[in-house]
Each structure stands twice: as structure tokens, then as C-alpha cells.
Protein backbone atom coordinates (compact mmCIF):
# COMPACT_ATOMS: atom_id res chain seq x y z
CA UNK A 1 -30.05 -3.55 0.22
CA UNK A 2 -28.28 -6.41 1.81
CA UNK A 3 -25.41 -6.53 -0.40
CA UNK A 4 -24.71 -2.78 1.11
CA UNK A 5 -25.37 -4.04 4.74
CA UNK A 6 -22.74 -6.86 3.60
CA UNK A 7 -19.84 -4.69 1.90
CA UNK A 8 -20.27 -2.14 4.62
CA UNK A 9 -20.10 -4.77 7.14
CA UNK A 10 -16.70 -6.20 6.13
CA UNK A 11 -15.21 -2.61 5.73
CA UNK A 12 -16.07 -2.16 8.84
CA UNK A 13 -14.76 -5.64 10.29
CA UNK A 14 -10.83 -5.32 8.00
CA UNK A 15 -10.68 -1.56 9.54
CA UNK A 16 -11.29 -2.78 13.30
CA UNK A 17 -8.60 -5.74 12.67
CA UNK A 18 -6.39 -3.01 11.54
CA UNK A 19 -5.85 -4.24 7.79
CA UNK A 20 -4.47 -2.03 5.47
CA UNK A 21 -6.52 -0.27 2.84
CA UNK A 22 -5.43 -1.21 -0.81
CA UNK A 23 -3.25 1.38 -2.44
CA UNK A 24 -4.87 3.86 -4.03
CA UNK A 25 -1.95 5.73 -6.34
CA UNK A 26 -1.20 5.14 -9.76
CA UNK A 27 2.00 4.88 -11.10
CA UNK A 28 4.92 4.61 -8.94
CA UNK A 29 4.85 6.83 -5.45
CA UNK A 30 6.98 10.66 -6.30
CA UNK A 31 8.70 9.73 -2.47
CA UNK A 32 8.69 6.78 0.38
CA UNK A 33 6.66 9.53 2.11
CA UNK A 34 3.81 9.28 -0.74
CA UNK A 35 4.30 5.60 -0.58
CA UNK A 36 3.94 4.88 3.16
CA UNK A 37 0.76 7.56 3.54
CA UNK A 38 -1.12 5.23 0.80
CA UNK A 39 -0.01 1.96 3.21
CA UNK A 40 2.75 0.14 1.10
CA UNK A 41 5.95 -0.31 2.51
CA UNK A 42 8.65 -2.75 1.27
CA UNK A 43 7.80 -2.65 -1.97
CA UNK A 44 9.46 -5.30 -4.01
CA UNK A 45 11.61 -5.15 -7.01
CA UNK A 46 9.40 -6.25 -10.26
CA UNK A 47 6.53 -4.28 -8.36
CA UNK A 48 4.94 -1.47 -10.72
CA UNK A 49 5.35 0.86 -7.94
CA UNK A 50 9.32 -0.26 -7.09
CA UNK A 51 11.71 2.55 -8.01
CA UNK A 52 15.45 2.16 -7.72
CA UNK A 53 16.03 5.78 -6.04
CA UNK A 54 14.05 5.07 -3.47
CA UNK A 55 15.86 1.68 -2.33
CA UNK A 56 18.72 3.64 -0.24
CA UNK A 57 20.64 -0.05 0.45
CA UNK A 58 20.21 -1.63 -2.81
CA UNK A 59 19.01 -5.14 -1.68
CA UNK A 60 15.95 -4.86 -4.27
CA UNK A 61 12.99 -3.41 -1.70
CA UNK A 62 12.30 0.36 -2.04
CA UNK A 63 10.47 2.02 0.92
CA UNK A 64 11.57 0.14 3.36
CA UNK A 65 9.65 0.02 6.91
């Protein structure tokens, strides 16, 4: 019972300090649109979810905030 109270505790503290949840999808997003609902933005290239079409200026970070 206390390792509920605990886990539910810091869920509780990351969403009042506005932390993102982790990302949820697997495999890379179908859209930035997908992408940015699940929280990830800027997503690097060498990233599973990275995917060339989707970095409009080329510099190597796809969904770009």
C-alpha cells in the first residue's frame, strides 16, 4: 500500500510541475501532429522516432517546436 501512495504521489507532483509525460507511440510518429500530441518535439536525428520528411529545414531535428 505505500508503494501506491508513493508512485501516485510523484505522478501527481511531475504533472503539477508541468513535466511531460513519456512518449507513449511506437515506431516513428505518421505526422509532427502525432508527434507533438504524445509530447516530443525536436526530435533528434539518430532518434528511433526521427524521420527525414518531417524535418522541413534539413538541419537534422524533425518536429520542430
Amino acid at each position: 500500500m505505500f508503494v501506491r501512495v508513493v508512485i501516485a504521489s510523484a505522478a501527481v507532483v511531475a504533472c503539477a510541475v508541468g513535466i511531460a509525460p513519456a512518449a507513449s507511440a511506437d515506431g516513428p510518429y505518421k505526422n509532427c501532429t502525432a508527434a507533438h500530441a504524445d509530447g516530443r518535439y525536436d526530435i533528434p536525428k539518430g532518434d528511433p522516432d526521427y524521420v527525414a520528411s518531417q524535418d522541413r529545414d534539413g538541419d537534422g531535428v524533425a518536429c520542430e517546436s
